[in-house]
N, C-alpha and C. Protein backbone atom coordinates (compact mmCIF):
# COMPACT_ATOMS: atom_id res chain seq x y z
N UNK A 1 66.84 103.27 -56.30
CA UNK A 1 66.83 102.17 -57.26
C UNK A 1 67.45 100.92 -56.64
N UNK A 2 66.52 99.51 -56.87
CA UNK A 2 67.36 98.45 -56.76
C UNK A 2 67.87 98.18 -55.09
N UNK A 3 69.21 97.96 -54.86
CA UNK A 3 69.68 97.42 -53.52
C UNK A 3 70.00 98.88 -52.93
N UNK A 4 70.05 99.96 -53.42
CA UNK A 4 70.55 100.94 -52.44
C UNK A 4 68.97 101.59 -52.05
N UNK A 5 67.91 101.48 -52.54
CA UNK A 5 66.44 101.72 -52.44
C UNK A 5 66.27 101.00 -51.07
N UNK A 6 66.51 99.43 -51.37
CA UNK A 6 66.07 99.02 -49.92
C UNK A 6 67.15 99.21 -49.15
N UNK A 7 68.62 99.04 -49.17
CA UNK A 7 68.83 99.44 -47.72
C UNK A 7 68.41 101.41 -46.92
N UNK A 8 68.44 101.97 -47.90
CA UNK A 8 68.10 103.10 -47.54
C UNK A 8 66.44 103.45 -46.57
N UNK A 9 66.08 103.23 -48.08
CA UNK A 9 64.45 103.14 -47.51
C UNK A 9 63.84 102.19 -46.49
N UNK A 10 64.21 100.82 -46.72
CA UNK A 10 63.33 99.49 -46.04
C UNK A 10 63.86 99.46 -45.10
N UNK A 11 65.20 99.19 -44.72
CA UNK A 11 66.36 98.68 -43.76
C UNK A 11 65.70 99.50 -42.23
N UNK A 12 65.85 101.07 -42.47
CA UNK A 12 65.37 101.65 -41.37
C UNK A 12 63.59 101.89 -40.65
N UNK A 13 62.96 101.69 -41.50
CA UNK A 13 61.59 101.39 -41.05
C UNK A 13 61.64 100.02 -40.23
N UNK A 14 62.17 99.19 -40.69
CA UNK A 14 62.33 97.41 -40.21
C UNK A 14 62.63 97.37 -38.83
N UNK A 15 63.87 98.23 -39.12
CA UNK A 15 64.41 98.06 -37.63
C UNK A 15 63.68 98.74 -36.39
N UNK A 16 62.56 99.97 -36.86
CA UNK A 16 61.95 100.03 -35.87
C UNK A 16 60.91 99.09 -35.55
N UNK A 17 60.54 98.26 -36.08
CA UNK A 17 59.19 97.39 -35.42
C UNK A 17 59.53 95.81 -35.61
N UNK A 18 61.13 95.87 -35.89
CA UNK A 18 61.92 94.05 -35.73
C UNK A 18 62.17 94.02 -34.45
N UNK A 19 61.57 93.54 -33.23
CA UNK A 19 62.34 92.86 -31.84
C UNK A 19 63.89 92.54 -32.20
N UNK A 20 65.12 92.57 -31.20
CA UNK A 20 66.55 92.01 -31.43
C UNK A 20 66.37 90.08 -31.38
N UNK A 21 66.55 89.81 -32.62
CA UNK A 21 66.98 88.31 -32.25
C UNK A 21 64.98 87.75 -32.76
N UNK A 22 64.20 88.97 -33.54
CA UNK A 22 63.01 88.45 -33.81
C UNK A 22 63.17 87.79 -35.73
N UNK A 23 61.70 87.43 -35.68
CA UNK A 23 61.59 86.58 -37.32
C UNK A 23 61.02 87.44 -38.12
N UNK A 24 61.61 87.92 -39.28
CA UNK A 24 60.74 88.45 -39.91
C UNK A 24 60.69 87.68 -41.41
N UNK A 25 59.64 88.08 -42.24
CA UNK A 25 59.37 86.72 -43.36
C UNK A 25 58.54 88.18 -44.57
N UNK A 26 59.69 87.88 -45.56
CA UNK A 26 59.31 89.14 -46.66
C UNK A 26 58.69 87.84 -48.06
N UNK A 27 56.79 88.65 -47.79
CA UNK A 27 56.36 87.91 -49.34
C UNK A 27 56.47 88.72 -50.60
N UNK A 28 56.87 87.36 -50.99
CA UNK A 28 57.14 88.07 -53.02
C UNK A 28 58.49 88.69 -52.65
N UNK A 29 59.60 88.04 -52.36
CA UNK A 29 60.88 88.39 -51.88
C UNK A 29 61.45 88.46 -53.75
N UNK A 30 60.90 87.85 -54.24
CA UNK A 30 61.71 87.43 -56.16
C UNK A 30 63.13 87.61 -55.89
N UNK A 31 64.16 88.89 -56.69
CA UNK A 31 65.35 87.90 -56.03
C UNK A 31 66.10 88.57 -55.08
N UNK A 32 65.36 89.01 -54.03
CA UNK A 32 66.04 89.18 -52.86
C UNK A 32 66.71 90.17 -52.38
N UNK A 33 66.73 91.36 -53.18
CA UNK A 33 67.34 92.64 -53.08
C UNK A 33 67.14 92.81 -51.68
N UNK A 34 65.70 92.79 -51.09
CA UNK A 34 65.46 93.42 -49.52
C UNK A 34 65.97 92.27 -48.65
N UNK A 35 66.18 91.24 -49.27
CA UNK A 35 66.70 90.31 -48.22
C UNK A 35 67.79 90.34 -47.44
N UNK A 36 68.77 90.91 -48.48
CA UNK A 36 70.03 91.83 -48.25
C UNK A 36 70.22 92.63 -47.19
N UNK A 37 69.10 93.42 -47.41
CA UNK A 37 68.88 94.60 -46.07
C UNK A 37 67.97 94.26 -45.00
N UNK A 38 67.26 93.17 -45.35
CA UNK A 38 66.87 92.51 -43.97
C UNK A 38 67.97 91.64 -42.87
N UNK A 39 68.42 91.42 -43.39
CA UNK A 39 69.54 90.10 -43.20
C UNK A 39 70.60 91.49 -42.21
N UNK A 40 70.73 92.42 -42.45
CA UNK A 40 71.96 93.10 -41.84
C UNK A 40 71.19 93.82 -40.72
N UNK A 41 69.96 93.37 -40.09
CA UNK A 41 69.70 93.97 -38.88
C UNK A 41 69.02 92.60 -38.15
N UNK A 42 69.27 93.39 -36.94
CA UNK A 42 69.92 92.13 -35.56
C UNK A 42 68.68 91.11 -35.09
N UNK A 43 67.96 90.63 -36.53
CA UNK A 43 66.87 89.68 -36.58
C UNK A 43 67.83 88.16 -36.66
N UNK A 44 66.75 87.39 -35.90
CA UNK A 44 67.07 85.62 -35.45
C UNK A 44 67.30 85.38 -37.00
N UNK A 45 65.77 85.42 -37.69
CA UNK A 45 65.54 84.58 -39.00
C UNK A 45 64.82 85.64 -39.69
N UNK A 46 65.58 85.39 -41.08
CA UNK A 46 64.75 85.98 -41.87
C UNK A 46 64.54 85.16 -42.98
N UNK A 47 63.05 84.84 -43.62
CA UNK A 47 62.62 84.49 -44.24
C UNK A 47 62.04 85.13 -45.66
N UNK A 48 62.20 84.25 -46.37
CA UNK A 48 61.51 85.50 -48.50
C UNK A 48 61.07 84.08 -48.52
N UNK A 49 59.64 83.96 -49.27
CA UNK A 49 59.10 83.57 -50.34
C UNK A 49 58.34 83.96 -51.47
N UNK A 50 58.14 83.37 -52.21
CA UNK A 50 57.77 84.02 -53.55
C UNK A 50 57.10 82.16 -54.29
N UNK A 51 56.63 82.50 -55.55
CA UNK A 51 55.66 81.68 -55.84
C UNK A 51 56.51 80.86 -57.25
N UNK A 52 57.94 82.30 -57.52
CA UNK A 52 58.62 81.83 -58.66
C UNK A 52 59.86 81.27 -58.05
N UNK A 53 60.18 79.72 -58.74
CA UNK A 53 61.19 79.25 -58.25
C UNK A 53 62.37 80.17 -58.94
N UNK A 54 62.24 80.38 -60.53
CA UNK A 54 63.40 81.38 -60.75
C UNK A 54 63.84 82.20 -60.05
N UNK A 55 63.09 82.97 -59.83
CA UNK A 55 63.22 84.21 -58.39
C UNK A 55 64.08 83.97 -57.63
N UNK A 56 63.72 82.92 -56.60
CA UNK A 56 64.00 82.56 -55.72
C UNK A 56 65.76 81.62 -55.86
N UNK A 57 66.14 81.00 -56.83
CA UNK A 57 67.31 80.49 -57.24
C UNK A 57 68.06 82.48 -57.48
N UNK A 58 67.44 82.61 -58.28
CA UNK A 58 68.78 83.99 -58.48
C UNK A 58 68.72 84.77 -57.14
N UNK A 59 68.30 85.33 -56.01
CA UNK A 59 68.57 85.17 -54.96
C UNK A 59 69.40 84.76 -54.33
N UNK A 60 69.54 82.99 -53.82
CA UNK A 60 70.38 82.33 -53.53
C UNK A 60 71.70 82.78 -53.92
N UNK A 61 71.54 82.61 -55.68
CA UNK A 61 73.15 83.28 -56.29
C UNK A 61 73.56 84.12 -56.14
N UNK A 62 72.47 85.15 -56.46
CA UNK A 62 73.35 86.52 -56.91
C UNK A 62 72.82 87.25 -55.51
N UNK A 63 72.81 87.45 -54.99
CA UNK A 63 72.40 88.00 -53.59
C UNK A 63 72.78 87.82 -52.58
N UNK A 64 72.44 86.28 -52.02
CA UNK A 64 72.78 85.78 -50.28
C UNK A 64 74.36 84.74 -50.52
N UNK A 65 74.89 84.80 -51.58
CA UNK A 65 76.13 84.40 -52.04
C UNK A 65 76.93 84.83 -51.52
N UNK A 66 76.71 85.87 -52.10
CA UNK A 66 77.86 86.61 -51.42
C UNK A 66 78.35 87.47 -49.95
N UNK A 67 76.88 87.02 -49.07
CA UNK A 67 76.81 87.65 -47.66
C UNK A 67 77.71 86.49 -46.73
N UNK A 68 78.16 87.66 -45.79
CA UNK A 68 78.76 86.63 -45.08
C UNK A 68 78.73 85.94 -44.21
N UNK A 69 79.11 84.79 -43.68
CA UNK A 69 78.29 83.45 -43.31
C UNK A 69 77.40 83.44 -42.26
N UNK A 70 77.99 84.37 -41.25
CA UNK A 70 76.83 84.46 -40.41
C UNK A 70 75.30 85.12 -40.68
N UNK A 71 75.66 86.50 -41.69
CA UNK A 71 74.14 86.18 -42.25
C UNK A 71 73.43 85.60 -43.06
N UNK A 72 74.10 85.16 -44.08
CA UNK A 72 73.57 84.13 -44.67
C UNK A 72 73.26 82.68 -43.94
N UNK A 73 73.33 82.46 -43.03
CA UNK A 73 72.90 81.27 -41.70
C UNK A 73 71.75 81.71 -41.64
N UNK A 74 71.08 83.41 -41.11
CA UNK A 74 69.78 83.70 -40.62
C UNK A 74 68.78 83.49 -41.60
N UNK A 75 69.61 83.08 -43.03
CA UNK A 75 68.40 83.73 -44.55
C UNK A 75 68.13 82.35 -44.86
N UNK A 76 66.29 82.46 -45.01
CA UNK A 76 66.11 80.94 -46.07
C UNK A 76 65.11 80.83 -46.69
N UNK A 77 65.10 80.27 -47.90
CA UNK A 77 64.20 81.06 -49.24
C UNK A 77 63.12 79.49 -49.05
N UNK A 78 61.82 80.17 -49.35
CA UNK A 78 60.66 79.08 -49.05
C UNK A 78 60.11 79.33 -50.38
N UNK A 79 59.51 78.31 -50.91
CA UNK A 79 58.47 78.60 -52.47
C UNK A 79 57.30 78.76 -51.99
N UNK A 80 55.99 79.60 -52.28
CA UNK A 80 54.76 79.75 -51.90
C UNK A 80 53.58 79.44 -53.11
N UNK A 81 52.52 79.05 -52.78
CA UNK A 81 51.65 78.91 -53.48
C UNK A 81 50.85 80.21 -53.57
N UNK A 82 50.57 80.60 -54.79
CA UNK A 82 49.85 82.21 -54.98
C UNK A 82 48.84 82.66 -53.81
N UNK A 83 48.32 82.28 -53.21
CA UNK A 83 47.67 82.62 -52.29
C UNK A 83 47.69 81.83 -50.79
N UNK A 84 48.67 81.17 -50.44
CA UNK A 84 48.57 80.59 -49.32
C UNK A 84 50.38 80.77 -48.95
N UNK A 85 50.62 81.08 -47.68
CA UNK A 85 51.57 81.25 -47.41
C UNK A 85 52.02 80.00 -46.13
N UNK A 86 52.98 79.12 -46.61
CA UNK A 86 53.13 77.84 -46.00
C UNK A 86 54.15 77.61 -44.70
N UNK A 87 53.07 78.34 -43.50
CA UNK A 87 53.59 78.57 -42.35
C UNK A 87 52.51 78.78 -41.21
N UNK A 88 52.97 78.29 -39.87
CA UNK A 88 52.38 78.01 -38.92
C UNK A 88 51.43 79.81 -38.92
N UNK A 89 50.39 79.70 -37.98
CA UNK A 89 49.62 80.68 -37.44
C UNK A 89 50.78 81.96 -36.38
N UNK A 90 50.98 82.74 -36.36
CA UNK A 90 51.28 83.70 -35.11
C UNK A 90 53.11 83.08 -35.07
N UNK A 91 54.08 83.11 -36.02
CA UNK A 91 54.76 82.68 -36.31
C UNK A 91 56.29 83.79 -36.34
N UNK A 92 55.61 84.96 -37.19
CA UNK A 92 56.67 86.19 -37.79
C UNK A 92 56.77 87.09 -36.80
N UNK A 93 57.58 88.03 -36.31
CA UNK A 93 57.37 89.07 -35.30
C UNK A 93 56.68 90.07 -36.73
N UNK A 94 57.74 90.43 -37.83
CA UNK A 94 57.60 91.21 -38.99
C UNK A 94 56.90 90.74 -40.03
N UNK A 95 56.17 91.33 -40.91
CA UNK A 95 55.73 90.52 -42.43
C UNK A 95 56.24 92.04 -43.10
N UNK A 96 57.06 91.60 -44.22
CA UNK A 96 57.18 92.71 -45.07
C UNK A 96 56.97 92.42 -46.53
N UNK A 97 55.44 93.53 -47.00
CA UNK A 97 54.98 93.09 -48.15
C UNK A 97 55.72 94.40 -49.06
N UNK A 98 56.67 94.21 -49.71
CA UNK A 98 57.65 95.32 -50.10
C UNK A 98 57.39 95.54 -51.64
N UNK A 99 56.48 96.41 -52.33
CA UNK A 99 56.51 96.26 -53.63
C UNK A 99 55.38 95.23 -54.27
N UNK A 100 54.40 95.11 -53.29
CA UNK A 100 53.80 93.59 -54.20
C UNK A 100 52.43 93.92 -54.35
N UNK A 101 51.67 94.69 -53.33
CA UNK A 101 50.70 94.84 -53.42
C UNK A 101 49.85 94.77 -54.86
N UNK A 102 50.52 95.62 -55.52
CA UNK A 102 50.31 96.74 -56.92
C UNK A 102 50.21 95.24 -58.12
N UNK A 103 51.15 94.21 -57.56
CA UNK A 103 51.00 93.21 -58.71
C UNK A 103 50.32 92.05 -57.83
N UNK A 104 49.57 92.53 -57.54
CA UNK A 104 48.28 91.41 -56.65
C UNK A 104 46.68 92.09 -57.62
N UNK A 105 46.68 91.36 -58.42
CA UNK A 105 44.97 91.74 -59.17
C UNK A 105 43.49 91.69 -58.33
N UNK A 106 42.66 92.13 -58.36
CA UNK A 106 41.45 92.08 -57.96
C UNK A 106 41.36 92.54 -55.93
N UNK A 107 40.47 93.07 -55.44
CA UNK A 107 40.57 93.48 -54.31
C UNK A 107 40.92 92.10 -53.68
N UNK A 108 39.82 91.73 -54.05
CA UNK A 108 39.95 89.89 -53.20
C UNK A 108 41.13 89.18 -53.29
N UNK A 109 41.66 89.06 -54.10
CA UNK A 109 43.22 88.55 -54.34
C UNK A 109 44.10 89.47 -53.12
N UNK A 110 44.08 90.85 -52.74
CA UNK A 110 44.53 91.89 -52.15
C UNK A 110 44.65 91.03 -50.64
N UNK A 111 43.27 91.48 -50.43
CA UNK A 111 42.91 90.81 -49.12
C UNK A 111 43.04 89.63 -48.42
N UNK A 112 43.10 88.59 -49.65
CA UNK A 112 43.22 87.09 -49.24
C UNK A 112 44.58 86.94 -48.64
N UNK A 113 45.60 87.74 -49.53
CA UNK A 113 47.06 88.34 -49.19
C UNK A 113 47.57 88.77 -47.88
N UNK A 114 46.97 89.78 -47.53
CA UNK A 114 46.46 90.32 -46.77
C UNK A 114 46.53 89.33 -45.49
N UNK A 115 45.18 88.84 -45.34
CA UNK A 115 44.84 88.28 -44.48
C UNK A 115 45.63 86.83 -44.08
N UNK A 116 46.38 86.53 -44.95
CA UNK A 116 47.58 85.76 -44.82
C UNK A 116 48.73 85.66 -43.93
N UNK A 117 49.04 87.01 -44.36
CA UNK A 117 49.99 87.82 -43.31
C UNK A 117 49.83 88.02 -42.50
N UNK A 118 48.12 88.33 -42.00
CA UNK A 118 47.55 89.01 -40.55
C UNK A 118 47.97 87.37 -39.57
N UNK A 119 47.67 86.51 -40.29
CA UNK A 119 47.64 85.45 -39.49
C UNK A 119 48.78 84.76 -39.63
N UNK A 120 50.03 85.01 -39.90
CA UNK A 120 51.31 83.96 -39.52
C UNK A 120 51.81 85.44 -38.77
N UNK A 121 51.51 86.71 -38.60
CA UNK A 121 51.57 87.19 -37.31
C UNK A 121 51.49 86.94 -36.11
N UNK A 122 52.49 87.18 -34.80
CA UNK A 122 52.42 87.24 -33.64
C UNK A 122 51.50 87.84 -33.02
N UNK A 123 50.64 88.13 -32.37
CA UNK A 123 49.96 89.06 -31.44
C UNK A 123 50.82 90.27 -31.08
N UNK A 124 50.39 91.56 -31.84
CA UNK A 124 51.26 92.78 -31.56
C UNK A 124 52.39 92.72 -32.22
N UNK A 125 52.30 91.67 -33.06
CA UNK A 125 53.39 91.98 -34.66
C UNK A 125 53.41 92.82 -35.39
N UNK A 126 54.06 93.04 -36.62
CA UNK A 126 54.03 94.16 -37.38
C UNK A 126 53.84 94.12 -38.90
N UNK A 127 52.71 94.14 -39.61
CA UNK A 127 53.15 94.15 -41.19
C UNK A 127 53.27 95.68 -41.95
N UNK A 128 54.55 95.54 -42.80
CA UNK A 128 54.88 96.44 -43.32
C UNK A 128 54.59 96.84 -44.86
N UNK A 129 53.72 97.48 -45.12
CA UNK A 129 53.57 97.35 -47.22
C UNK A 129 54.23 98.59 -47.43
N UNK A 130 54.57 98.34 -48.71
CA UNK A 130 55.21 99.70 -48.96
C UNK A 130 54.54 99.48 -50.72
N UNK A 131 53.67 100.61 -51.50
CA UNK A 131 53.21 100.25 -52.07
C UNK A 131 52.85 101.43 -53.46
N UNK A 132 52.75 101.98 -54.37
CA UNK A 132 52.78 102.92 -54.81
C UNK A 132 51.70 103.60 -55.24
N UNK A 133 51.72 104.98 -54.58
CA UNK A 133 50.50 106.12 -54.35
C UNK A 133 49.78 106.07 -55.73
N UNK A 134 48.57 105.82 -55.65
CA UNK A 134 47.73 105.64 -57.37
C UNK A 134 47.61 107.26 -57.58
N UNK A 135 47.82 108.53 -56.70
CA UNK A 135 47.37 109.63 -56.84
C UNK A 135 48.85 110.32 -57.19
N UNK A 136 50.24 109.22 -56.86
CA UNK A 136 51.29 110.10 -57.77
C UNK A 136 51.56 110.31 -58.89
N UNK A 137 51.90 111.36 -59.56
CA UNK A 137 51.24 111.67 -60.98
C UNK A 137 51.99 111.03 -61.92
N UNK A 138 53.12 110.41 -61.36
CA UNK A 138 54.05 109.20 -62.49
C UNK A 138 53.88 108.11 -62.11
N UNK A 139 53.84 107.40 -63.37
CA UNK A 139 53.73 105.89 -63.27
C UNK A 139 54.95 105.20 -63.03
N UNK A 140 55.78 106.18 -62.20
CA UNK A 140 57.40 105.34 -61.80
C UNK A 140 57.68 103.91 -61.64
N UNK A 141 56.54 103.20 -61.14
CA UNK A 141 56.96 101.92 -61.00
C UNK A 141 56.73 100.72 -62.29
N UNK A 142 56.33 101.07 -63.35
CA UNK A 142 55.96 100.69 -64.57
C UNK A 142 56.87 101.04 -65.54
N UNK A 143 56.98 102.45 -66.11
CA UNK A 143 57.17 103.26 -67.09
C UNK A 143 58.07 104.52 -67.09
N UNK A 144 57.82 105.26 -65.57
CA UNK A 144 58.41 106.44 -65.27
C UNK A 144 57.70 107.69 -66.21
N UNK A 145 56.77 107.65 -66.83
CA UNK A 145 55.76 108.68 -67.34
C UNK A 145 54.87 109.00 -66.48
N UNK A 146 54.38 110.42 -66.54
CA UNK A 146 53.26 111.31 -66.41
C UNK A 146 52.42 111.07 -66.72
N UNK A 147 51.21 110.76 -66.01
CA UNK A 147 49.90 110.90 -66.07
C UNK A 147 49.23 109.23 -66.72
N UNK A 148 49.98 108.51 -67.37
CA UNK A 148 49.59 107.31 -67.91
C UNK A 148 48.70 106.49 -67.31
N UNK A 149 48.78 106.18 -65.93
CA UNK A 149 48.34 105.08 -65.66
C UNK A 149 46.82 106.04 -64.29
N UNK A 150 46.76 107.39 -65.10
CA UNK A 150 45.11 108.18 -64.72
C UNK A 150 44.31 108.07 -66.13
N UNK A 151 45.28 108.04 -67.50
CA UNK A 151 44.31 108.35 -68.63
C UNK A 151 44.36 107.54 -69.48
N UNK A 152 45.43 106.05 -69.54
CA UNK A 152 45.22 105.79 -70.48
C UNK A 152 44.74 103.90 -70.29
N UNK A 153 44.34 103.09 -71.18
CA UNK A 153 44.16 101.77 -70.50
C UNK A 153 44.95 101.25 -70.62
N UNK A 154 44.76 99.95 -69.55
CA UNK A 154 45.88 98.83 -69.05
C UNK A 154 46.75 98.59 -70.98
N UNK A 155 45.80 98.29 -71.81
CA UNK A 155 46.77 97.53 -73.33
C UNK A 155 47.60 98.62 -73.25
N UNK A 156 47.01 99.98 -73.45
CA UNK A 156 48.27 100.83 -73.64
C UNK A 156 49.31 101.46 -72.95
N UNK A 157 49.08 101.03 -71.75
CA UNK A 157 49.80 100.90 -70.49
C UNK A 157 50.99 99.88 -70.87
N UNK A 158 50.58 98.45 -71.01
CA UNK A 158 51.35 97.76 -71.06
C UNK A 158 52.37 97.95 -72.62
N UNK A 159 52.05 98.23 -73.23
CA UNK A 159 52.37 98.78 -74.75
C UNK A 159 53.75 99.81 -74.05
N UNK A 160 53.31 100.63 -73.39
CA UNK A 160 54.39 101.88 -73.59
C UNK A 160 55.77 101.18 -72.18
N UNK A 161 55.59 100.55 -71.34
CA UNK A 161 56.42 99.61 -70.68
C UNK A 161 57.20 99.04 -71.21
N UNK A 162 56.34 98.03 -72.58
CA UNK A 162 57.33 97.51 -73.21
C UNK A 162 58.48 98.41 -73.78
N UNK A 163 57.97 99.49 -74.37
CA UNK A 163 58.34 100.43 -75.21
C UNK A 163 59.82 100.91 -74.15
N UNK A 164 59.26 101.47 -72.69
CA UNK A 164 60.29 102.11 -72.09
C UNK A 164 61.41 100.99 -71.60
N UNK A 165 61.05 100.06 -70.76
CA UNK A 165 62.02 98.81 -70.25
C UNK A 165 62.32 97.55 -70.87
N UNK A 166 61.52 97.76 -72.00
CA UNK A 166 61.74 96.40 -72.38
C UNK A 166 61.01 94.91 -72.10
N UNK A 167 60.21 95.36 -71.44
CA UNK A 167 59.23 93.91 -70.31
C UNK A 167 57.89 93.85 -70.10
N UNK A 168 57.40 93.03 -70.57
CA UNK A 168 55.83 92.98 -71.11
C UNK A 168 55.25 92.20 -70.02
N UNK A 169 54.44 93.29 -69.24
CA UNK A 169 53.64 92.57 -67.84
C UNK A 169 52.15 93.40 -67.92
N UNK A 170 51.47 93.09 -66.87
CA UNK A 170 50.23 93.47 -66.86
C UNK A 170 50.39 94.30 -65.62
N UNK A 171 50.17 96.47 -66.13
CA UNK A 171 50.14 97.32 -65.69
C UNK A 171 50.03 96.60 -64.32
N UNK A 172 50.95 97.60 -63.30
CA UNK A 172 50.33 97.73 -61.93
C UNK A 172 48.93 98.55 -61.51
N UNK A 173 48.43 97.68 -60.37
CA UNK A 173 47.17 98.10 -59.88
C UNK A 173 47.27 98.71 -58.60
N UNK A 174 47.60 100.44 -58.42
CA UNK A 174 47.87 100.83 -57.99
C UNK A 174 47.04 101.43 -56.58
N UNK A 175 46.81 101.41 -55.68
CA UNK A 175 45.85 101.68 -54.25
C UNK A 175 46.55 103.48 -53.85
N UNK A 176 45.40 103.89 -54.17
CA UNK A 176 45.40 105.32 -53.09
C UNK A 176 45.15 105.39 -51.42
N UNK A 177 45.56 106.13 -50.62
CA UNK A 177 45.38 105.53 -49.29
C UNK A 177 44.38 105.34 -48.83
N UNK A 178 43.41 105.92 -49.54
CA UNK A 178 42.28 105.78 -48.94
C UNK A 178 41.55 104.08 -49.02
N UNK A 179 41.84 103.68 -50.40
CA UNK A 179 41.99 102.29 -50.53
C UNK A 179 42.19 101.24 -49.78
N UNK A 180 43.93 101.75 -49.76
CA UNK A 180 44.22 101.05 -48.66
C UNK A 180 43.82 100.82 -47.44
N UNK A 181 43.20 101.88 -46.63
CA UNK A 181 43.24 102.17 -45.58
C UNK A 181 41.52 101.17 -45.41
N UNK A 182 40.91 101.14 -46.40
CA UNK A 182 39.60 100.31 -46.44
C UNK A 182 40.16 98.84 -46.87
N UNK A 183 40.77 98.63 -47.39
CA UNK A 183 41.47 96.93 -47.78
C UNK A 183 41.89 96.61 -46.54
N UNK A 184 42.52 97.15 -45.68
CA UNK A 184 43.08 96.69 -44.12
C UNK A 184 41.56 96.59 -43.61
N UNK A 185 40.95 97.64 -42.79
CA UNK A 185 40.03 97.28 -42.21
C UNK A 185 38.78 95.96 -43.05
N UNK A 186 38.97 96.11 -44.24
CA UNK A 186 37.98 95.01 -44.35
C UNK A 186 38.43 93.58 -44.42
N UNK A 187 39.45 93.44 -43.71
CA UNK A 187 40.79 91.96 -44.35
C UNK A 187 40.64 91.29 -42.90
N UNK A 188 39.77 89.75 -43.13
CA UNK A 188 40.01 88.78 -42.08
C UNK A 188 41.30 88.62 -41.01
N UNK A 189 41.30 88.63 -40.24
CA UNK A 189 41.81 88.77 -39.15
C UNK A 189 42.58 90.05 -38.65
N UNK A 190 42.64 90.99 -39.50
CA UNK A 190 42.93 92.10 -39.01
C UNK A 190 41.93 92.62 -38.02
N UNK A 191 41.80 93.01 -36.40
CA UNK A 191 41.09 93.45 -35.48
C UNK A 191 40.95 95.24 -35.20
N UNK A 192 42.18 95.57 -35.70
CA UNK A 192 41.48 97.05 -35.57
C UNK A 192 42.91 97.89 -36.60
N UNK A 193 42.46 98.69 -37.10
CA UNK A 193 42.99 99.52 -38.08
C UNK A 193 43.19 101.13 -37.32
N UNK A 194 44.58 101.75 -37.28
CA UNK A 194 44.94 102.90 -36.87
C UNK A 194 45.42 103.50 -37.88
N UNK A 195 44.97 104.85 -38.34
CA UNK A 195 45.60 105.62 -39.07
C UNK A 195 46.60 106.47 -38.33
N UNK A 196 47.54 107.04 -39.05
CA UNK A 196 49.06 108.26 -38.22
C UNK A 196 49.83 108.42 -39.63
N UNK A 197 50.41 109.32 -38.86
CA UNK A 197 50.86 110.40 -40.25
C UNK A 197 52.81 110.43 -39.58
N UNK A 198 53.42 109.55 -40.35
CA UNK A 198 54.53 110.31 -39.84
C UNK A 198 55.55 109.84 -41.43
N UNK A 199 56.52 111.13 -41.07
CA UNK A 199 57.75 111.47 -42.09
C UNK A 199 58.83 110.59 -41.24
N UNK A 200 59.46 109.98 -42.36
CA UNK A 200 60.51 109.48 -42.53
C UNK A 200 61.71 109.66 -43.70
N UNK A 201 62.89 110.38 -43.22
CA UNK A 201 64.34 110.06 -44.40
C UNK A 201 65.13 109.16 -44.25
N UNK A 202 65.46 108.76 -45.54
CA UNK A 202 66.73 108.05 -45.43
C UNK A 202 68.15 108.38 -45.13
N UNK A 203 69.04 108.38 -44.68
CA UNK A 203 69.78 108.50 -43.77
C UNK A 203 70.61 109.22 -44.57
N UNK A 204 70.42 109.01 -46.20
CA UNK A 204 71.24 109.93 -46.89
C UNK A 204 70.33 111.36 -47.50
């Protein structure tokens, strides 16, 4: 859950494919939980944008406030326009799309995303999604119920959210890998797509 999710989970994937002293730039950062755990490994710059200025102010506060000065020097929050990400070509060593996929609508919206990232990439950079399995049988990232988001529709999807958290959004749109694994290969400037299978724990 929350900040101990990403340093556990995110923090150590990062650090294998962050160069020492490289850039990495997390989209749809909102307020910054992973920034936290980006910021504490031995990257130059790290960059979050997001499209909500709210987001992005509670961040600042409640987040990179309280880090201390030298990492908060490496951290700096950019506003983005929903589909264009406002940065040079071959730019990031890292792109980390952490959580966002799922609230990106329509394939094309996916991809345009997507292909965003492919290109403020370095040559032999790295983007990272982390994104939630449409074939796991709870709707954990919504609701935390069984089976909901295989049988029932988006209104009543969004209906029982409200019901459980309190917060009225439009269901996540969730990608099975196989999905995924066709959204990469069909996404402008991506050149070649590798599948691999490997396990990873968190350290606890």
């Amino acid at each position: 859950e929350g900040d101990a999710f990403a340093a556990e989970e995110l923090a150590p994937v990062a650090r294998r494919f962050l160069p020492e002293g490289g850039r990495v730039l997390e989209v749809g950062c909102g307020y910054g939980r992973n920034l936290v755990a980006l910021a504490a490994l031995p990257a130059g710059t790290v960059v979050g944008s997001d499209v909500a200025f709210g987001e992005l102010a509670r961040a600042r506060s409640e987040r990179l406030a309280p880090l201390p000065p030298e990492c908060r020097a490496r951290v700096s929050l950019v506003r983005q326009e929903p589909l264009r990400l406002p940065f040079r070509d071959s730019c990031f060593d890292l792109v980390v799309l952490w959580q966002v996929l799922e609230h990106l609508f329509g394939e094309d919206t996916k991809r345009h995303t997507l292909s965003e990232c492919a290109r403020v990439l370095r040559p032999g950079g790295h983007l990272l999604i982390e994104t939630p399995n449409q074939w796991f049988p709870f709707d954990y990232h919504d609701n935390k119920l069984p089976l909901v988001h295989w049988v029932l529709p988006a209104r009543a999807r969004e209906w029982l959210t409200w019901k459980v958290r309190g917060m009225r959004y439009t269901p996540s749109e969730y990608l099975n890998l196989t999905q995924c694994e066709r959204l990469m290969r069909g996404t402008p400037g991506v050149a070649r797509a590798t599948k691999a299978t490997r396990v990873d724990f968190a350290d606890g």
